[in-house]
C-alpha atoms as a PDB file:
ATOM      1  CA  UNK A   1     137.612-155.535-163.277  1.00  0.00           C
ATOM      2  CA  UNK A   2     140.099-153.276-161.632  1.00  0.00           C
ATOM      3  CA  UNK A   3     142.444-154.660-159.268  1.00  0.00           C
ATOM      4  CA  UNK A   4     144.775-152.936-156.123  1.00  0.00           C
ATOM      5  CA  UNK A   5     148.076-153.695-155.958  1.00  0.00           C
ATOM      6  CA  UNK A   6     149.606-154.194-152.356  1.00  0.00           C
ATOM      7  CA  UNK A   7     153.774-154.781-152.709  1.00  0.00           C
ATOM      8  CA  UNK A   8     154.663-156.280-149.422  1.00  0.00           C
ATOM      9  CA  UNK A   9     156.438-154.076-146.526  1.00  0.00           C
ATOM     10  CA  UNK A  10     159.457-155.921-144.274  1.00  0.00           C
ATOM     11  CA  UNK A  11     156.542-155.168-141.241  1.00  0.00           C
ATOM     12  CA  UNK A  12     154.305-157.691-143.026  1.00  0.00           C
ATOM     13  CA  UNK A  13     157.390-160.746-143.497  1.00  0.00           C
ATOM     14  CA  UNK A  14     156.654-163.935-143.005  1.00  0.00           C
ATOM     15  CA  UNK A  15     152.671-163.504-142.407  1.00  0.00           C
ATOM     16  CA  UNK A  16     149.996-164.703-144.500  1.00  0.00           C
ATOM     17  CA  UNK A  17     147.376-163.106-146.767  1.00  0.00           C
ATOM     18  CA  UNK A  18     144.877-163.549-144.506  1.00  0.00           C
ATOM     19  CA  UNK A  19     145.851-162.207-141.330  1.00  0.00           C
ATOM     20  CA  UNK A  20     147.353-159.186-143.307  1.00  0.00           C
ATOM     21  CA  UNK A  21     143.551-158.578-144.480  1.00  0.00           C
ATOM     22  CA  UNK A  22     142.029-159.432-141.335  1.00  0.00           C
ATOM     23  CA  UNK A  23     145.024-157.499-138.630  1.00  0.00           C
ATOM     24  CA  UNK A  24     146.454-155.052-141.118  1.00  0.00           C
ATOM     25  CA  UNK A  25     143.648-153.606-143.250  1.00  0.00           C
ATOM     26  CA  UNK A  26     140.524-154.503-140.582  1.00  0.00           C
ATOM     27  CA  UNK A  27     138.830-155.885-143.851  1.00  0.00           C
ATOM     28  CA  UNK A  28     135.430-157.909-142.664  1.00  0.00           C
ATOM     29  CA  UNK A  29     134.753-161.663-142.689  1.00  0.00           C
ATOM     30  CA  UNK A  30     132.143-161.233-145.659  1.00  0.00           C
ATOM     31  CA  UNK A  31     134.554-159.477-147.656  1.00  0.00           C
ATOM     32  CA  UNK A  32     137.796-161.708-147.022  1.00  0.00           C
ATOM     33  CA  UNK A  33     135.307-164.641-147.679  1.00  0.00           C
ATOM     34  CA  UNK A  34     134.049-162.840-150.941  1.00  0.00           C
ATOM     35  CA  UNK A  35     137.775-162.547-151.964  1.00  0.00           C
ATOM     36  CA  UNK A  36     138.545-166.226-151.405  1.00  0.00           C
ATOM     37  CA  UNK A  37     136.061-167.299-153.108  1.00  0.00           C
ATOM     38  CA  UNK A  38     136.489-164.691-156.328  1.00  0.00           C
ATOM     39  CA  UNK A  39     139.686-167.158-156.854  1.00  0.00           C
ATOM     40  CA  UNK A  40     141.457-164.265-158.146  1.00  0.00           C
ATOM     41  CA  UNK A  41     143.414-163.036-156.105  1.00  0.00           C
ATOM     42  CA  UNK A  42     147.403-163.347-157.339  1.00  0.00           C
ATOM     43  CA  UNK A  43     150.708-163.549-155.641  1.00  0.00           C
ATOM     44  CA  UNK A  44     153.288-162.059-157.799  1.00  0.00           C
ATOM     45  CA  UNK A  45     151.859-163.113-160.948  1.00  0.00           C
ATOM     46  CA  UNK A  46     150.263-166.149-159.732  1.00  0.00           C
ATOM     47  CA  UNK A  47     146.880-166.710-158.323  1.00  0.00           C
ATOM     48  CA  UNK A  48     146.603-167.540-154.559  1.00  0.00           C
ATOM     49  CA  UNK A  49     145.549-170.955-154.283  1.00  0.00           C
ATOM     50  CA  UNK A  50     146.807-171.432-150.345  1.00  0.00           C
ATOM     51  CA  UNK A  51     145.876-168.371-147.813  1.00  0.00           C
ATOM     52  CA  UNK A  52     148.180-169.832-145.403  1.00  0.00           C
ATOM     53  CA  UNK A  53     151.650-169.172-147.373  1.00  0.00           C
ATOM     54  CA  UNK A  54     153.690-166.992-145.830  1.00  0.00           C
ATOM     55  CA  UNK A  55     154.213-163.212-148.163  1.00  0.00           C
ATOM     56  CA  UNK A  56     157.394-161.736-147.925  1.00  0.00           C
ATOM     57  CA  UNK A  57     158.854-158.516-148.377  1.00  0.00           C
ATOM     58  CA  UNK A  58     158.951-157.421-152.030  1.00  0.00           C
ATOM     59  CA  UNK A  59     156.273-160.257-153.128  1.00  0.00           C
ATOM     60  CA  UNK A  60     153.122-158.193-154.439  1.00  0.00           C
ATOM     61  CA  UNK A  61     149.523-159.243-153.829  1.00  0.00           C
ATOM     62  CA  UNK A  62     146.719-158.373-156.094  1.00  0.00           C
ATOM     63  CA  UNK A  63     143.114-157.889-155.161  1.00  0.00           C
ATOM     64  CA  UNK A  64     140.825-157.392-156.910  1.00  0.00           C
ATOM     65  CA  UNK A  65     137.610-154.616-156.456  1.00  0.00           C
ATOM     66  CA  UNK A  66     135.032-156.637-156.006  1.00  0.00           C
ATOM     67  CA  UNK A  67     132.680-153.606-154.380  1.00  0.00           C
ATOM     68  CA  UNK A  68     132.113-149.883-155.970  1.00  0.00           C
ATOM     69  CA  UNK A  69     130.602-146.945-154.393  1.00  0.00           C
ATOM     70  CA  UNK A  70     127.311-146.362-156.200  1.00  0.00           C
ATOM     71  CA  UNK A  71     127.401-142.365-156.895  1.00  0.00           C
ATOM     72  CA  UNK A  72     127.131-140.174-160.076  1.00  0.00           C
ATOM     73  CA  UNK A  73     129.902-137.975-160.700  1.00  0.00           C
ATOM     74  CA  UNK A  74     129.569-133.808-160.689  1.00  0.00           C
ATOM     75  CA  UNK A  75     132.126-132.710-163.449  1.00  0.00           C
ATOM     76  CA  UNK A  76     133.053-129.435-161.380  1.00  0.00           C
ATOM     77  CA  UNK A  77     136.243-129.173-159.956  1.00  0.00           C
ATOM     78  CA  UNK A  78     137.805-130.003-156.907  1.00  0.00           C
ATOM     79  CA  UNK A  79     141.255-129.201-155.350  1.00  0.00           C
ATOM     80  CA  UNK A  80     143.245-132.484-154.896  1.00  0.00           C
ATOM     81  CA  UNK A  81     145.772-132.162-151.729  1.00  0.00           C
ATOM     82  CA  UNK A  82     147.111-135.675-151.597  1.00  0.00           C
ATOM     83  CA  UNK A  83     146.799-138.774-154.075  1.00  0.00           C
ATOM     84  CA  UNK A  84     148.112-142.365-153.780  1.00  0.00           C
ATOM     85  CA  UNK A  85     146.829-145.998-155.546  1.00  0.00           C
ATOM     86  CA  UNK A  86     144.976-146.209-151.898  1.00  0.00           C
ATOM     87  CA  UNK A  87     143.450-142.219-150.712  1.00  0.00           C
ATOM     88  CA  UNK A  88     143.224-139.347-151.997  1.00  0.00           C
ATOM     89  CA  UNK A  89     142.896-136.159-149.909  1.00  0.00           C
ATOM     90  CA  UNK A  90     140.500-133.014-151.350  1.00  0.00           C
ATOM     91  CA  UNK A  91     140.149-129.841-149.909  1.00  0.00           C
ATOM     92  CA  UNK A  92     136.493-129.146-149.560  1.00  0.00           C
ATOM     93  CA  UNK A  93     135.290-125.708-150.300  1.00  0.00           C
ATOM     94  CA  UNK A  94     132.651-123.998-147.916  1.00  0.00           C
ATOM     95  CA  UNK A  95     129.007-124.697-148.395  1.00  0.00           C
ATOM     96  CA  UNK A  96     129.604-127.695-150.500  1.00  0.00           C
ATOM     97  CA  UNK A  97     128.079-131.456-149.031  1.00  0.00           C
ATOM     98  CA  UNK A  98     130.188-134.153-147.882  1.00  0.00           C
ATOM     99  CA  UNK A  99     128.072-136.466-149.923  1.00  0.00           C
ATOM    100  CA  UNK A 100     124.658-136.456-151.322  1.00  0.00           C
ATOM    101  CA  UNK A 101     121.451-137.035-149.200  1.00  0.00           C
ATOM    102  CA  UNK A 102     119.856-138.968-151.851  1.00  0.00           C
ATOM    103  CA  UNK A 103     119.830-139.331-155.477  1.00  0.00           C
ATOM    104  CA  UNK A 104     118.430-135.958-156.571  1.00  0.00           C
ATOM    105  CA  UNK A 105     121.382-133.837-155.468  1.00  0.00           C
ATOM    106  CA  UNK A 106     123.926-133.767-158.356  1.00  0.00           C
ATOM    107  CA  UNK A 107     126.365-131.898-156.782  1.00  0.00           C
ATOM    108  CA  UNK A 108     128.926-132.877-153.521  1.00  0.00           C
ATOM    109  CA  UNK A 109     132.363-133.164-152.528  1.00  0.00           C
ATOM    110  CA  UNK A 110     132.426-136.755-153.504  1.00  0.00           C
ATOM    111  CA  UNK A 111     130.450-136.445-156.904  1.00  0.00           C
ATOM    112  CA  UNK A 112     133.368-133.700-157.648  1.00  0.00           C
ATOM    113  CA  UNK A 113     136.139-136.781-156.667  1.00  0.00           C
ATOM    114  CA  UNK A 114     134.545-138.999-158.332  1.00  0.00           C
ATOM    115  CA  UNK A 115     134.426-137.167-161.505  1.00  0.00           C
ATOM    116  CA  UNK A 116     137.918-136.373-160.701  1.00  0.00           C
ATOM    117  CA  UNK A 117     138.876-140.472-160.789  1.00  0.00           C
ATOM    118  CA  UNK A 118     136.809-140.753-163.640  1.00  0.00           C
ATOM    119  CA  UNK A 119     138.314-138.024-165.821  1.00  0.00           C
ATOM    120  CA  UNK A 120     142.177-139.164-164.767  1.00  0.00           C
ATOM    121  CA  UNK A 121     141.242-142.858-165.930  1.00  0.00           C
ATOM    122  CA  UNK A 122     140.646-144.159-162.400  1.00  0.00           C
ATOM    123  CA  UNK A 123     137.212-144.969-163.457  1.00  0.00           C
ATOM    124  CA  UNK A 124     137.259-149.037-161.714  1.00  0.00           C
ATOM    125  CA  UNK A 125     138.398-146.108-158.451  1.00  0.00           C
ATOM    126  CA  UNK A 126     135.268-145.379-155.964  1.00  0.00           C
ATOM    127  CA  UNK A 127     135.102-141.954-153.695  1.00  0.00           C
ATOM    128  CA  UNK A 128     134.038-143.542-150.329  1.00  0.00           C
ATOM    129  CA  UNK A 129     134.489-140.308-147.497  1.00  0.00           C
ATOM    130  CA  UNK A 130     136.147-141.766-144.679  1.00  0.00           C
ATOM    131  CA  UNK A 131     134.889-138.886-142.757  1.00  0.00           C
ATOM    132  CA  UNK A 132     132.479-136.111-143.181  1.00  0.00           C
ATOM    133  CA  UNK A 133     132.644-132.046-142.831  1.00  0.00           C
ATOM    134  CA  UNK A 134     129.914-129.902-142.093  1.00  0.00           C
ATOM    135  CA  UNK A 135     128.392-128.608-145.462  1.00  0.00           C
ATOM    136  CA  UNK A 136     129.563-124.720-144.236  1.00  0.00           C
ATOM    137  CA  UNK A 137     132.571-125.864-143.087  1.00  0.00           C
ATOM    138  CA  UNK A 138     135.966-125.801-145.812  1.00  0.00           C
ATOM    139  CA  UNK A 139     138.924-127.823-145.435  1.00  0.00           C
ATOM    140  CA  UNK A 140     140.966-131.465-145.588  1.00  0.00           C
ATOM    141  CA  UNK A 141     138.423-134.592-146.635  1.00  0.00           C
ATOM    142  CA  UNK A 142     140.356-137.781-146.842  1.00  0.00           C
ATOM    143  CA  UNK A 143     138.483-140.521-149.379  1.00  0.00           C
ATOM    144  CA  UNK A 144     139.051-144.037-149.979  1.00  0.00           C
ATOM    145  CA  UNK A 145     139.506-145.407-153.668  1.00  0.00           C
ATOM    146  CA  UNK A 146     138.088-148.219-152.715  1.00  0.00           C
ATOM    147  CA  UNK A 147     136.077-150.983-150.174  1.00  0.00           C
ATOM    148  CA  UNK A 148     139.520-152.280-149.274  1.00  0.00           C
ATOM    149  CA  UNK A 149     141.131-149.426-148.041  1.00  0.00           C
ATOM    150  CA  UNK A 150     138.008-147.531-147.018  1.00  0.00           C
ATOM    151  CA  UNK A 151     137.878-150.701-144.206  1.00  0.00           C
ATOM    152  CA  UNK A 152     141.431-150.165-143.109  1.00  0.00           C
ATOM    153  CA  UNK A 153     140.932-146.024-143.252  1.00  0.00           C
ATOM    154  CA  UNK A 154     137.737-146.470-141.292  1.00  0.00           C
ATOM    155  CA  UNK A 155     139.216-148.960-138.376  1.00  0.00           C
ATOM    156  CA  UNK A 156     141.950-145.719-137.868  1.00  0.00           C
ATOM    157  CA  UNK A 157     138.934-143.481-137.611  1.00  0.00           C
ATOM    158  CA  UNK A 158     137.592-145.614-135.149  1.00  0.00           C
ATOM    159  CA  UNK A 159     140.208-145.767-133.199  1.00  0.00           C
ATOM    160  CA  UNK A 160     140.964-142.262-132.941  1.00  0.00           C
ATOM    161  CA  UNK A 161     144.362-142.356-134.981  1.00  0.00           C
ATOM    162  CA  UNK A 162     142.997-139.792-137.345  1.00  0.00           C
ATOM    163  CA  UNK A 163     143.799-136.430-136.092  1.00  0.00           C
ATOM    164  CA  UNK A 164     141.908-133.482-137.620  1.00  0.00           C
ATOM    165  CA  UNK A 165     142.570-129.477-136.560  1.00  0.00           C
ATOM    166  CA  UNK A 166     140.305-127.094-137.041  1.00  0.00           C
ATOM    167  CA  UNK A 167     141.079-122.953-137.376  1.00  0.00           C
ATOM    168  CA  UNK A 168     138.395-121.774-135.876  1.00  0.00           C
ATOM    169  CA  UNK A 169     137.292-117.313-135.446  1.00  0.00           C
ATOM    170  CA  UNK A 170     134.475-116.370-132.687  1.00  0.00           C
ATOM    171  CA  UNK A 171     132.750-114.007-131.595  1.00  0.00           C
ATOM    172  CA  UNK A 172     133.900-112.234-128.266  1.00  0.00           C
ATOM    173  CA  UNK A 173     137.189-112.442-126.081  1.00  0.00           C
ATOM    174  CA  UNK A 174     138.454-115.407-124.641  1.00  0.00           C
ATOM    175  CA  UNK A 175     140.038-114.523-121.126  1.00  0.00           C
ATOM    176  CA  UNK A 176     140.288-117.783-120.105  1.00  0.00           C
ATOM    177  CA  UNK A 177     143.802-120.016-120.761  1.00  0.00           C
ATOM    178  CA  UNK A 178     145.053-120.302-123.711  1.00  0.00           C
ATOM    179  CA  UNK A 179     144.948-124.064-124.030  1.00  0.00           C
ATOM    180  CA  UNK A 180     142.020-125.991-122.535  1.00  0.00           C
ATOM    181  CA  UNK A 181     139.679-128.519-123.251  1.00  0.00           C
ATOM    182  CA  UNK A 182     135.582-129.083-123.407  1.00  0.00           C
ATOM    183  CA  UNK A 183     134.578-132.403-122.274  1.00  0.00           C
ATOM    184  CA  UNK A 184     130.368-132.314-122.662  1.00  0.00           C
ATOM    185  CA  UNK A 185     128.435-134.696-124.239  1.00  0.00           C
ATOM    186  CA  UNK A 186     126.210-133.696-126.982  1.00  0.00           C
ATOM    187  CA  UNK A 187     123.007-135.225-127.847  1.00  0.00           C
ATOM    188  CA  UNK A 188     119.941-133.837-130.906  1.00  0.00           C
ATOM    189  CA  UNK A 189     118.082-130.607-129.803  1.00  0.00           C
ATOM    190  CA  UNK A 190     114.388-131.831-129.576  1.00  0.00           C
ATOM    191  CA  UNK A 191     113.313-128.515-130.537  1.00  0.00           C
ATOM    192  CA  UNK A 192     115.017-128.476-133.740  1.00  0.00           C
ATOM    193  CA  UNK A 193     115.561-131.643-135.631  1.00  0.00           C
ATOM    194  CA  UNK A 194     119.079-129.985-137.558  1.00  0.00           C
ATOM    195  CA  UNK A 195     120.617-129.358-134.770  1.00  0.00           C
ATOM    196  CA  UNK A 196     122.635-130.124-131.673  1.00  0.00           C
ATOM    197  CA  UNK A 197     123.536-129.772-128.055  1.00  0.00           C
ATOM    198  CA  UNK A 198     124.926-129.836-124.967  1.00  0.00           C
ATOM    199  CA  UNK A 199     123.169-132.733-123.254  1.00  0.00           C
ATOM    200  CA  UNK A 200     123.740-135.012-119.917  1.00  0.00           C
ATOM    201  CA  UNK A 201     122.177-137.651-121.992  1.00  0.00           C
ATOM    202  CA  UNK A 202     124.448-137.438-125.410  1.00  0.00           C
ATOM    203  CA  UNK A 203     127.204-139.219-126.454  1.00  0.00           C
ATOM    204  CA  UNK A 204     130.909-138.438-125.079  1.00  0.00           C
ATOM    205  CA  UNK A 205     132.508-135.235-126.655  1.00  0.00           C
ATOM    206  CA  UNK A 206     136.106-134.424-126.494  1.00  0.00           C
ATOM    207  CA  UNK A 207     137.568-130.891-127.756  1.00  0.00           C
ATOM    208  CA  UNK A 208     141.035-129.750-127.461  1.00  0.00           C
ATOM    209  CA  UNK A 209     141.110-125.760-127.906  1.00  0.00           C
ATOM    210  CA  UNK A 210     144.181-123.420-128.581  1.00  0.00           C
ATOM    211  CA  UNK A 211     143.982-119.928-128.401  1.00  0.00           C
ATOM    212  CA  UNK A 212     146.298-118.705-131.665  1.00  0.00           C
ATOM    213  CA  UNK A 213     145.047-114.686-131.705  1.00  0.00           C
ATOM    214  CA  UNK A 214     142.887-112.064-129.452  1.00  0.00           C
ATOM    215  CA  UNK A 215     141.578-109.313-131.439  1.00  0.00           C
ATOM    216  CA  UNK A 216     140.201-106.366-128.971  1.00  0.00           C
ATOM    217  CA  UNK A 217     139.275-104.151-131.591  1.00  0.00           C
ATOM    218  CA  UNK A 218     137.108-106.367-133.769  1.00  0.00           C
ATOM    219  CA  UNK A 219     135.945-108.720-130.640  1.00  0.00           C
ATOM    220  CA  UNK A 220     136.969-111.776-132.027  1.00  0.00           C
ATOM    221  CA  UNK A 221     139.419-114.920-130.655  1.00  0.00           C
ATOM    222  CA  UNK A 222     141.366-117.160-133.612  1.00  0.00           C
ATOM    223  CA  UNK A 223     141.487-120.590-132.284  1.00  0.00           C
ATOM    224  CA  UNK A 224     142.334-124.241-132.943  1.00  0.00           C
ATOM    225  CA  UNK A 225     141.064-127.310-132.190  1.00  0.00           C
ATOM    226  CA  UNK A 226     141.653-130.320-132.112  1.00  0.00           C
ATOM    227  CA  UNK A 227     139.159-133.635-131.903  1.00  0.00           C
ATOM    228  CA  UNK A 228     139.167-136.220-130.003  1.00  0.00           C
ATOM    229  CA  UNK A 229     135.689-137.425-131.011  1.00  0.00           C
ATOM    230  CA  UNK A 230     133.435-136.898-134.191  1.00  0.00           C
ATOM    231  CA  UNK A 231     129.986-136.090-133.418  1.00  0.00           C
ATOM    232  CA  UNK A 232     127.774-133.425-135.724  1.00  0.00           C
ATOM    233  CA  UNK A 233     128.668-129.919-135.274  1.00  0.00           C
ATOM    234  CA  UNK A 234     131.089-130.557-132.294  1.00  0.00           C
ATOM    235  CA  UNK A 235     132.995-127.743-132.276  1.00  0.00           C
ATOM    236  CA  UNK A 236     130.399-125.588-132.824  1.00  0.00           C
ATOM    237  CA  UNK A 237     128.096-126.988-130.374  1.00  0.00           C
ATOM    238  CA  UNK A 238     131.077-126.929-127.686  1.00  0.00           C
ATOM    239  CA  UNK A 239     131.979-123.392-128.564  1.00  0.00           C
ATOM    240  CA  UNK A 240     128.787-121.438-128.447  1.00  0.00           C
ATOM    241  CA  UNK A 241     127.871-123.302-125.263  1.00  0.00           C
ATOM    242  CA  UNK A 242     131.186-121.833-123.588  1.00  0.00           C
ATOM    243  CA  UNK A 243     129.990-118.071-125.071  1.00  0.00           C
ATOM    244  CA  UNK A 244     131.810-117.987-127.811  1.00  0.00           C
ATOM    245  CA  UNK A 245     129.894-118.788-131.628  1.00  0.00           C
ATOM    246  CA  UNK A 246     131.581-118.873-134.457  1.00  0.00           C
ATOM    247  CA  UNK A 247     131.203-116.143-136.300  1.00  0.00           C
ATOM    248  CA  UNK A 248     129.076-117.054-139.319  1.00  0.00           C
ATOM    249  CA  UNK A 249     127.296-120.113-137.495  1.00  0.00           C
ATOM    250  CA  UNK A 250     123.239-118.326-137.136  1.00  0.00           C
ATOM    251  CA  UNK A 251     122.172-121.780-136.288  1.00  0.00           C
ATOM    252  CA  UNK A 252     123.862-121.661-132.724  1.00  0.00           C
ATOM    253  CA  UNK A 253     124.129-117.755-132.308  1.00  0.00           C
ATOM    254  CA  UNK A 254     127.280-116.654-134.211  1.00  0.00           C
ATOM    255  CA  UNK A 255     126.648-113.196-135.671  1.00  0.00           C
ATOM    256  CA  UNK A 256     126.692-112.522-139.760  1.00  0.00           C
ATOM    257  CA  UNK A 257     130.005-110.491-139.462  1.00  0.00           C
ATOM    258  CA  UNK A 258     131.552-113.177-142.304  1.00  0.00           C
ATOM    259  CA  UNK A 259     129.966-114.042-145.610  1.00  0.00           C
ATOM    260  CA  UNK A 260     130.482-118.073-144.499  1.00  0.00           C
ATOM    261  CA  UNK A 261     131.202-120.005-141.357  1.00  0.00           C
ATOM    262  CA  UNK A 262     134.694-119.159-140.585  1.00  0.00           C
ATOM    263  CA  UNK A 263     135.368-123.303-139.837  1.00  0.00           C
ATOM    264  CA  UNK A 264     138.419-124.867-141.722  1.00  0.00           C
ATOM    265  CA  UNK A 265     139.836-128.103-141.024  1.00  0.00           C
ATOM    266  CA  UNK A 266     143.591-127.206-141.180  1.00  0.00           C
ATOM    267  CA  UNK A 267     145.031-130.253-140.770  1.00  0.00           C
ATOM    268  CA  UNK A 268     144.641-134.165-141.410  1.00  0.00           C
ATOM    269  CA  UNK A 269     146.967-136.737-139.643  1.00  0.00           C
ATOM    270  CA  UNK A 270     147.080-140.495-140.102  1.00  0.00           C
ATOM    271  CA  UNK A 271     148.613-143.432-139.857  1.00  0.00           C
ATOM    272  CA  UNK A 272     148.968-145.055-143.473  1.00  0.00           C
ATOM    273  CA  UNK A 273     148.328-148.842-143.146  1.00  0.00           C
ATOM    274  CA  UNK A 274     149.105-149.562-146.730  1.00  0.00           C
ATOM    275  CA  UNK A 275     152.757-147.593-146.502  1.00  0.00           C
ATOM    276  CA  UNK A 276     153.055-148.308-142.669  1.00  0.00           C
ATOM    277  CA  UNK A 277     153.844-144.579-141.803  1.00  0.00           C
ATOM    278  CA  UNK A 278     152.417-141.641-140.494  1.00  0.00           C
ATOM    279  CA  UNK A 279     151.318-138.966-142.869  1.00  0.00           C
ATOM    280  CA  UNK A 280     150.136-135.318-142.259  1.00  0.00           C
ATOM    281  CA  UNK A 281     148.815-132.533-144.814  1.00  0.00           C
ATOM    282  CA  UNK A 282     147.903-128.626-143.575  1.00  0.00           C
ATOM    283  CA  UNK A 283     145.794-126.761-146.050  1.00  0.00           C
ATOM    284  CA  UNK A 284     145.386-122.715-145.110  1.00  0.00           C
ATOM    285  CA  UNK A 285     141.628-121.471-145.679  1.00  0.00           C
ATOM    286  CA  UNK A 286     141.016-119.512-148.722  1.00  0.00           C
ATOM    287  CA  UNK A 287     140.198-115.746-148.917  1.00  0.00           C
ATOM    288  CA  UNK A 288     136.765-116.223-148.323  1.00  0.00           C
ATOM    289  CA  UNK A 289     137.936-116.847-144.486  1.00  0.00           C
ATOM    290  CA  UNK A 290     137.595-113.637-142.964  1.00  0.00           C
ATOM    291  CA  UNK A 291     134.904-110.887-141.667  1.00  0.00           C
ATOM    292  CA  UNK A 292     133.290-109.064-144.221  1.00  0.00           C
ATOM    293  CA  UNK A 293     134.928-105.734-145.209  1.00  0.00           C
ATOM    294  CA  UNK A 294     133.126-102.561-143.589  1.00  0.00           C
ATOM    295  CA  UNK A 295     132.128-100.375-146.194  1.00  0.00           C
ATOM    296  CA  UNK A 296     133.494 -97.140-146.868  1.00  0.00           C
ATOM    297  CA  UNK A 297     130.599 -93.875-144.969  1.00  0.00           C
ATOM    298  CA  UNK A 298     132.274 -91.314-147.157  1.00  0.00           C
ATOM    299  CA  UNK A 299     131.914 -93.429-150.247  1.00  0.00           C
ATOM    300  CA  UNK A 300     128.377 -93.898-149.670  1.00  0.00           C
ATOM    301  CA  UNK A 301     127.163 -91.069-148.480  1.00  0.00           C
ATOM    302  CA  UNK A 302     128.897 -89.475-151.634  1.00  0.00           C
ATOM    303  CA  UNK A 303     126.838 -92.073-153.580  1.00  0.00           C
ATOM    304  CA  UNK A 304     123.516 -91.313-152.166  1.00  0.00           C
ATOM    305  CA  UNK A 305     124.192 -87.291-153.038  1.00  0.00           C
ATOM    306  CA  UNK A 306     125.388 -88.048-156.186  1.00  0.00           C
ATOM    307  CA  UNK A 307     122.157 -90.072-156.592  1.00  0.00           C
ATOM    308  CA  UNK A 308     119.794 -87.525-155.318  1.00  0.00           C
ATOM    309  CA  UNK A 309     121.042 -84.465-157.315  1.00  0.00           C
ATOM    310  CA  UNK A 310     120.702 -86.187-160.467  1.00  0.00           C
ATOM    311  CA  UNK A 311     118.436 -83.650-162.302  1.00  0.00           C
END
């Protein structure tokens, strides 16, 4: 059985195991009950017989895993941003899954991380997402190694302390200001069951937009923005309802000017419960982030007469 190792911070002094579970780390009733009861939890060394003694800065409390993510693993690999006993942060390439739909798919962002833990010797690790990206969409993923931390990651999400940016190119010219922000709800398109909209009736929305670039020439805006809320294809629901698709994005009326949704989540903030500290990563978007290249008229017409006066 694998076990996580928690040394004890000066913020935690003098508090006991089971309000750092329950305050700290947001871990459920169920699973601080399942830990009790497991008797194996240790305190430096020595298992924790009373929940009620007070830790202290430098002890070190041991849990261990009781819960692992059930997922097979897609040896392919993956581009690690971040790693610690606790996350690990990958940077999702474009038109790859979050996570698998059901069992049949062999291949996602979290089968690649979890071949990943398997292959460093992390194998007692899990790959739980703490968040998901579009499956066109590239960029920062943050994971949880395991049940324990993937309750204290997913509290943060909940409470908005995760802060994601997005670079983001569209079609057309913004002439608006250069920072603004959408505030529409966004509810399922009854018309068509994969995908969203702008609805009265959805759930709150919140998009914070930053205009980076204005290209005349190729009639395109650079953006980035910045969530307040989660809900499927927000940003590109909110942006082709204010005119302006992504380019790449056919299901809500972005032209095919790029080979792939130019989406990529930039940057990944968060407050670290297990460190106490804030923590921020920025990942640029690869090559594949940018229109597709006009072909040359004198190369190809000189290809078409060199193919029709073959004799």
């Amino acid at each position: 059985m694998m076990n996580l190792k928690i040394p004890i911070l000066s913020a935690w002094d003098n508090i006991n195991a089971e309000t750092l579970l329950r305050d700290h780390f947001h871990l459920g009733k169920k699973a601080r009950h399942t830990l009790r009861m497991s008797h194996d939890v240790q305190l430096n060394n020595e298992q924790l017989t009373d929940w009620r003694r007070p830790l202290h800065a430098g002890d070190l409390l041991v849990l261990p895993l009781l819960e692992k993510a059930v997922i097979t693993s897609a040896d392919r690999p993956i581009d690690i941003v971040y790693e610690d006993d606790f996350i690990l942060i990958a940077n999702k390439p474009a038109n790859l899954k979050t996570h698998p739909n059901d069992s049949s798919e062999i291949d996602s962002c979290q089968q690649r991380v979890q071949a990943y833990l398997n292959a460093t010797g992390q194998s007692g690790a899990s790959a739980f997402p703490v968040h998901r990206l579009d499956e066109a969409t590239s960029g920062l993923l943050l994971f949880a190694k395991n049940a324990i931390a993937l309750a204290a990651f997913s509290y943060q999400l909940e409470q908005r302390t995760i802060h994601r940016h997005y670079l983001a190119i569209t079609d057309n010219i913004w002439k608006g200001p250069a920072n603004f922000t959408i505030r529409k709800p966004i509810g399922s398109d009854r018309h068509h069951p994969n995908k969203r909209r702008v609805s009265p009736g959805g759930q709150t929305a919140v998009t914070h937009v930053a205009i980076l670039a204005r290209h005349q020439a190729q009639n395109n805006t650079l953006l980035e923005c910045r969530l307040d809320t989660g809900r499927t294809h927000q940003i590109r629901v909110h942006l082709s309802d204010a005119g302006f698709p992504i380019i790449g994005d056919s299901l809500y009326g972005g032209s095919n000017r790029a080979a792939r949704l130019l989406l990529h989540a930039k940057q990944l903030e968060t407050y670290h419960p297990f460190l106490d500290k804030t923590l921020k990563w920025e990942q640029s978007p690869d090559d594949s982030f940018q229109l597709k290249k006009k072909r040359n008229l004198i190369k190809r017409l000189r290809f078409f007469i060199a193919f029709f006066c073959v004799k």
